[in-house]
N, C-alpha and C. Protein backbone atom coordinates (compact mmCIF):
# COMPACT_ATOMS: atom_id res chain seq x y z
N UNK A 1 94.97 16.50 161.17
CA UNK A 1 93.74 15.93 161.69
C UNK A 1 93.87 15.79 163.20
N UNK A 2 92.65 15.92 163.67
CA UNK A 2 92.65 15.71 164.91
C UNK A 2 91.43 14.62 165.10
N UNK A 3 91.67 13.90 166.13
CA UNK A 3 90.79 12.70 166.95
C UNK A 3 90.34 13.29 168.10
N UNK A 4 89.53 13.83 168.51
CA UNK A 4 88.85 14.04 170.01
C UNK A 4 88.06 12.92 170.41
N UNK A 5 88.79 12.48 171.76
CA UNK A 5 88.23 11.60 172.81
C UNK A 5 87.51 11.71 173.48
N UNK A 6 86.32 11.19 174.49
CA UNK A 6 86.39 11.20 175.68
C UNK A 6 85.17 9.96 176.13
N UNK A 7 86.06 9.50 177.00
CA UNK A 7 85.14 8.35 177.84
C UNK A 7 84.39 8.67 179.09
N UNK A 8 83.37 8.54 179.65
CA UNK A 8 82.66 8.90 180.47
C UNK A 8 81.50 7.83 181.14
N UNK A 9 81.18 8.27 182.45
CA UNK A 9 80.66 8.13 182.80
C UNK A 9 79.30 8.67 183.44
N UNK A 10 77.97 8.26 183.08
CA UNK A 10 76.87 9.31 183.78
C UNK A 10 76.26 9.12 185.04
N UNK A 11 75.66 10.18 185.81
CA UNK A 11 75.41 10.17 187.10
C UNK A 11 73.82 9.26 187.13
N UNK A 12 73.49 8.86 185.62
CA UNK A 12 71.83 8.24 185.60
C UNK A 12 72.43 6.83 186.03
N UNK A 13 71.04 5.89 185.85
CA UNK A 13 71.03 4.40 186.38
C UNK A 13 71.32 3.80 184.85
N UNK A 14 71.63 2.74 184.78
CA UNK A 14 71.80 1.93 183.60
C UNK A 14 70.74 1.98 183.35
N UNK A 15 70.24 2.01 181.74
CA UNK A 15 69.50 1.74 181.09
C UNK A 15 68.24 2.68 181.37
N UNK A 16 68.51 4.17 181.87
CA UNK A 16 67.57 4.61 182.33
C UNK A 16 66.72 5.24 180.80
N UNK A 17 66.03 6.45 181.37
CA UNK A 17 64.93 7.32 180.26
C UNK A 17 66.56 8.41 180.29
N UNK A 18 66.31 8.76 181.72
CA UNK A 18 67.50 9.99 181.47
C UNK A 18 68.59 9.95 180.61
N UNK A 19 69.31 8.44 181.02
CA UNK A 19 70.50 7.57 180.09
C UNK A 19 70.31 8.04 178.77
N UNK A 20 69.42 7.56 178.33
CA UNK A 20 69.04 7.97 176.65
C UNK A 20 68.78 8.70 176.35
N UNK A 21 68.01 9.39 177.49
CA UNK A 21 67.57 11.14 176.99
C UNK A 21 68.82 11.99 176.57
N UNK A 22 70.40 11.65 177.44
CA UNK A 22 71.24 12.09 177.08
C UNK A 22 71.82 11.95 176.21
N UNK A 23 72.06 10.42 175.79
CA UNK A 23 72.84 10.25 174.64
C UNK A 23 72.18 10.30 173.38
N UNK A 24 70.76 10.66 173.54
CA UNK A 24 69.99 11.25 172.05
C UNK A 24 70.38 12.98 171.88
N UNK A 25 69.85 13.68 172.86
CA UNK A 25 70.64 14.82 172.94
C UNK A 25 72.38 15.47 172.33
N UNK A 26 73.22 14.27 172.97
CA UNK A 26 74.19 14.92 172.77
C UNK A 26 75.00 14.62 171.39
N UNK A 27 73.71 13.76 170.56
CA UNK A 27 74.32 13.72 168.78
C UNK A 27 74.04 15.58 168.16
N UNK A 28 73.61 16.43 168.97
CA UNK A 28 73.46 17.37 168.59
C UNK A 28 74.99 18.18 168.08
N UNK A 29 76.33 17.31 169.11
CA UNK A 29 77.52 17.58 168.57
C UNK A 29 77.85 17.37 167.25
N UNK A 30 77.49 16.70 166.76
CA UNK A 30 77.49 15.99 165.62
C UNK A 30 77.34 17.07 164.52
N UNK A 31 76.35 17.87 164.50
CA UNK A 31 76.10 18.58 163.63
C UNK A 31 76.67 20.17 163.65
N UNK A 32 77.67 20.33 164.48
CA UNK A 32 78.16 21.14 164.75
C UNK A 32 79.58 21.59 163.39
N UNK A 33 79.63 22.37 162.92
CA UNK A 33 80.73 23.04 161.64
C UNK A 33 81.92 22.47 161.76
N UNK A 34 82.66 21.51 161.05
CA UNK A 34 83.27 21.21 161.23
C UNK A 34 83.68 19.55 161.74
N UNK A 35 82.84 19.00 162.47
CA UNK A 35 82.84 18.02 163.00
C UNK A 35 82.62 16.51 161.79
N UNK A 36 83.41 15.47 161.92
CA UNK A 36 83.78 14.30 161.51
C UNK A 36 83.78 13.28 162.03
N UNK A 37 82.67 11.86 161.24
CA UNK A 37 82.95 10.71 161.87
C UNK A 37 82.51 11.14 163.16
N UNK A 38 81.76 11.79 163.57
CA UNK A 38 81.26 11.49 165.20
C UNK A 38 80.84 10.15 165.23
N UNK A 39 81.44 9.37 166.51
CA UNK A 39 80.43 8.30 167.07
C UNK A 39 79.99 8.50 168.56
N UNK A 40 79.41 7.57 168.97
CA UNK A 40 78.75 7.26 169.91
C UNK A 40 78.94 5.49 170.64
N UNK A 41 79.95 5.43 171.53
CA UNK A 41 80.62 4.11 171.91
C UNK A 41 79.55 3.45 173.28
N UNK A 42 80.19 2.33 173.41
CA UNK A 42 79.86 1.82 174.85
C UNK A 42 80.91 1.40 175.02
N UNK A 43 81.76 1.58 176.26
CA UNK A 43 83.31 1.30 176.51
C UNK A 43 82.77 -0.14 177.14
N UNK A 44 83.49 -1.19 176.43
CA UNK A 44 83.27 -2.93 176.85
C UNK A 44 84.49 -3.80 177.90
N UNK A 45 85.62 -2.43 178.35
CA UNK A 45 86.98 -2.87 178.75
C UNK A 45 86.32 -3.23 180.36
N UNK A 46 86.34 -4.13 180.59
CA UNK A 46 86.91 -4.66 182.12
C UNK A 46 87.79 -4.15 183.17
N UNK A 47 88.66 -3.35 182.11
CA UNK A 47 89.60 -2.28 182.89
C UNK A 47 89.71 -1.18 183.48
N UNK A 48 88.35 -0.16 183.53
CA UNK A 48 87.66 0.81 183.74
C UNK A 48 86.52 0.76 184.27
N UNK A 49 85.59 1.59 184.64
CA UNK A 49 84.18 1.31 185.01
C UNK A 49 83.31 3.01 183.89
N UNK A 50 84.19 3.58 183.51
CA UNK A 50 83.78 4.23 182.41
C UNK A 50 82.67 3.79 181.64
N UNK A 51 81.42 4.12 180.86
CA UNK A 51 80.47 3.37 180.26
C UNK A 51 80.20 3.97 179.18
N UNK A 52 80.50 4.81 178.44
CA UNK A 52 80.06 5.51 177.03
C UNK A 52 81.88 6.39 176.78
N UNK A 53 81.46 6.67 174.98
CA UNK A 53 82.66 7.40 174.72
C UNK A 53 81.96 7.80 173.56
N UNK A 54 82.28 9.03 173.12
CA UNK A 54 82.43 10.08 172.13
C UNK A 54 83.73 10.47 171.13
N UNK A 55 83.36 9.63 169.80
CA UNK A 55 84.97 9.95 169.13
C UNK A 55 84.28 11.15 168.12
N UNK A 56 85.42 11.78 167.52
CA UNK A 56 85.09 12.93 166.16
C UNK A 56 86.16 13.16 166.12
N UNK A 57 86.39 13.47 164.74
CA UNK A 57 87.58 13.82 163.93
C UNK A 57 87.48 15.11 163.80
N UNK A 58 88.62 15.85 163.48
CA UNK A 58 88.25 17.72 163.04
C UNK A 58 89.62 17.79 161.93
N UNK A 59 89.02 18.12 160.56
CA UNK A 59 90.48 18.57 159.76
C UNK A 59 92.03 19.55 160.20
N UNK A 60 91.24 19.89 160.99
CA UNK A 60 92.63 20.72 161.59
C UNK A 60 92.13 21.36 162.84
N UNK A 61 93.10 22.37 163.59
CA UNK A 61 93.27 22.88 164.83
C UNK A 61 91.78 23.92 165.21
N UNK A 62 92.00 24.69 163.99
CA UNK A 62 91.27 25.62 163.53
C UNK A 62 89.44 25.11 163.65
N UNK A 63 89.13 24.08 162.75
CA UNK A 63 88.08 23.06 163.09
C UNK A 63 87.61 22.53 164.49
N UNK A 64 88.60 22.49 165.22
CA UNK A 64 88.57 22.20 166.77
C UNK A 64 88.60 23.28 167.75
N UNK A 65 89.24 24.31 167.13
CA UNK A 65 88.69 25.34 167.71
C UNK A 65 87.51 26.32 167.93
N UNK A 66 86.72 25.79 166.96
CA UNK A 66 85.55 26.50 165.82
C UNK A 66 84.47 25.49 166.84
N UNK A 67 84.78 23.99 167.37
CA UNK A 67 83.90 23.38 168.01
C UNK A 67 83.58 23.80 169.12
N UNK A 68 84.83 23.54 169.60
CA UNK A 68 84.53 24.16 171.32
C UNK A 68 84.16 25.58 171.44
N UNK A 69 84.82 26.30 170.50
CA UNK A 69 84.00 28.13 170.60
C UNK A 69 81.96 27.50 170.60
N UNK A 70 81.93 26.71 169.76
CA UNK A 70 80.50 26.59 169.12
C UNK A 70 79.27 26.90 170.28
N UNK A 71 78.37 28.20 169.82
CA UNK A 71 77.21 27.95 171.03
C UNK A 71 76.86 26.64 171.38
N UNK A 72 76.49 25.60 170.19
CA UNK A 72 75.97 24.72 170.70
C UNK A 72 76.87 23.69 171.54
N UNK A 73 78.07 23.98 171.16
CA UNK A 73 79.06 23.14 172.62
C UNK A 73 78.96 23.42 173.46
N UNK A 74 79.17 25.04 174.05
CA UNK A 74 79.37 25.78 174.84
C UNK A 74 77.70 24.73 175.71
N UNK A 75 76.42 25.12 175.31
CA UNK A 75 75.54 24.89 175.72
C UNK A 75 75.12 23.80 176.08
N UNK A 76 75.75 22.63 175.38
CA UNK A 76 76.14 21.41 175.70
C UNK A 76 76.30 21.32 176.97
N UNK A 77 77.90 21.60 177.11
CA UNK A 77 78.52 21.22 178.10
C UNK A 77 77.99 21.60 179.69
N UNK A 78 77.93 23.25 179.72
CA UNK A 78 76.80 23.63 180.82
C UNK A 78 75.98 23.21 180.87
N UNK A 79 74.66 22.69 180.09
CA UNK A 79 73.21 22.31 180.20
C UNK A 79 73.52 20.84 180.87
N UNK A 80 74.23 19.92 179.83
CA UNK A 80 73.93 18.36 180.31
C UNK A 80 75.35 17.48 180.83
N UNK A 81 76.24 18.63 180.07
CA UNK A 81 77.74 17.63 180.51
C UNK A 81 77.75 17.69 181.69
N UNK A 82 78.05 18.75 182.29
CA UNK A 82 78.34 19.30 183.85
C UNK A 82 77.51 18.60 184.52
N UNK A 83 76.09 18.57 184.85
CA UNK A 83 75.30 17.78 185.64
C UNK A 83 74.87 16.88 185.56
N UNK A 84 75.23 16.36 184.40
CA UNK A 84 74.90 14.81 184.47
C UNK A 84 76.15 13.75 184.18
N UNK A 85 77.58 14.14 184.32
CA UNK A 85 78.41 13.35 183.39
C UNK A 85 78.96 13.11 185.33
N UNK A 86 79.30 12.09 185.42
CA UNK A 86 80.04 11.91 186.80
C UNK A 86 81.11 12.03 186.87
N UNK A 87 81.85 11.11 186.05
CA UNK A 87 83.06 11.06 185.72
C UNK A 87 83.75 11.21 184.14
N UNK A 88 84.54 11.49 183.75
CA UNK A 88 85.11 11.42 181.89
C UNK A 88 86.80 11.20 181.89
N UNK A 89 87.13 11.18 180.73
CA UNK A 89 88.71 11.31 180.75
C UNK A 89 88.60 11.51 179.16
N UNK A 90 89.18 12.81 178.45
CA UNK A 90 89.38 13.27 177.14
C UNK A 90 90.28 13.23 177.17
N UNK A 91 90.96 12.94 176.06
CA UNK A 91 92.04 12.88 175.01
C UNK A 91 91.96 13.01 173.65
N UNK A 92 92.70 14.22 173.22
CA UNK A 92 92.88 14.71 171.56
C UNK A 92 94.56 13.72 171.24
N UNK A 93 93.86 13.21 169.79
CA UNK A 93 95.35 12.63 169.32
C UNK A 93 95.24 12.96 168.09
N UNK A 94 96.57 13.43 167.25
CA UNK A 94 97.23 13.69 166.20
C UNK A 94 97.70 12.90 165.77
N UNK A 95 98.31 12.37 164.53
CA UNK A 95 98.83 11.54 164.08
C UNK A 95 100.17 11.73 163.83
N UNK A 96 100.84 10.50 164.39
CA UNK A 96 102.55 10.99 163.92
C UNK A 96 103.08 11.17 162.68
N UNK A 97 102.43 10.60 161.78
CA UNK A 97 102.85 11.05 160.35
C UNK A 97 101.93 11.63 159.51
């Protein structure tokens, strides 16, 4: 199994139309072959200034590879990640046992 991370930040205003326009949009990952347990976070840590996160599970390597190949990732990421995400930090974790 795999866990795909990523915390981010967007270039919109809090609480905007755009804000939501994005994060309604980008449940479109969600339905992508393969994909598990997608959520949709608000990072609450004090320790960051990060403001949203994206978790999903994938049964194996293969599953995660099958995502990111996916048109609709691919199209994702160019259309709304790239110009609207300011900042992010991803991390994939495996489990030790």
């Amino acid at each position: 199994m795999i866990r795909h991370t990523v915390v981010f930040r967007l270039k919109h205003k809090d609480s905007s139309v755009e804000e939501a326009r994005f994060l309604a949009d980008a449940k479109i990952l969600a339905a992508i072959p393969g994909v598990e347990k997608f959520e949709q976070l608000r990072q609450v840590s004090p320790k960051n200034d990060y403001r949203f996160g994206f978790s999903m599970e994938f049964a194996d390597q293969a599953a995660y590879t099958g995502y990111n190949d996916h048109p609709d990732h691919i199209a994702f990421v160019r259309d709304r990640w790239i110009p609207e995400v300011e900042a992010y930090l991803e991390i994939d974790y495996a489990p030790l046992s």
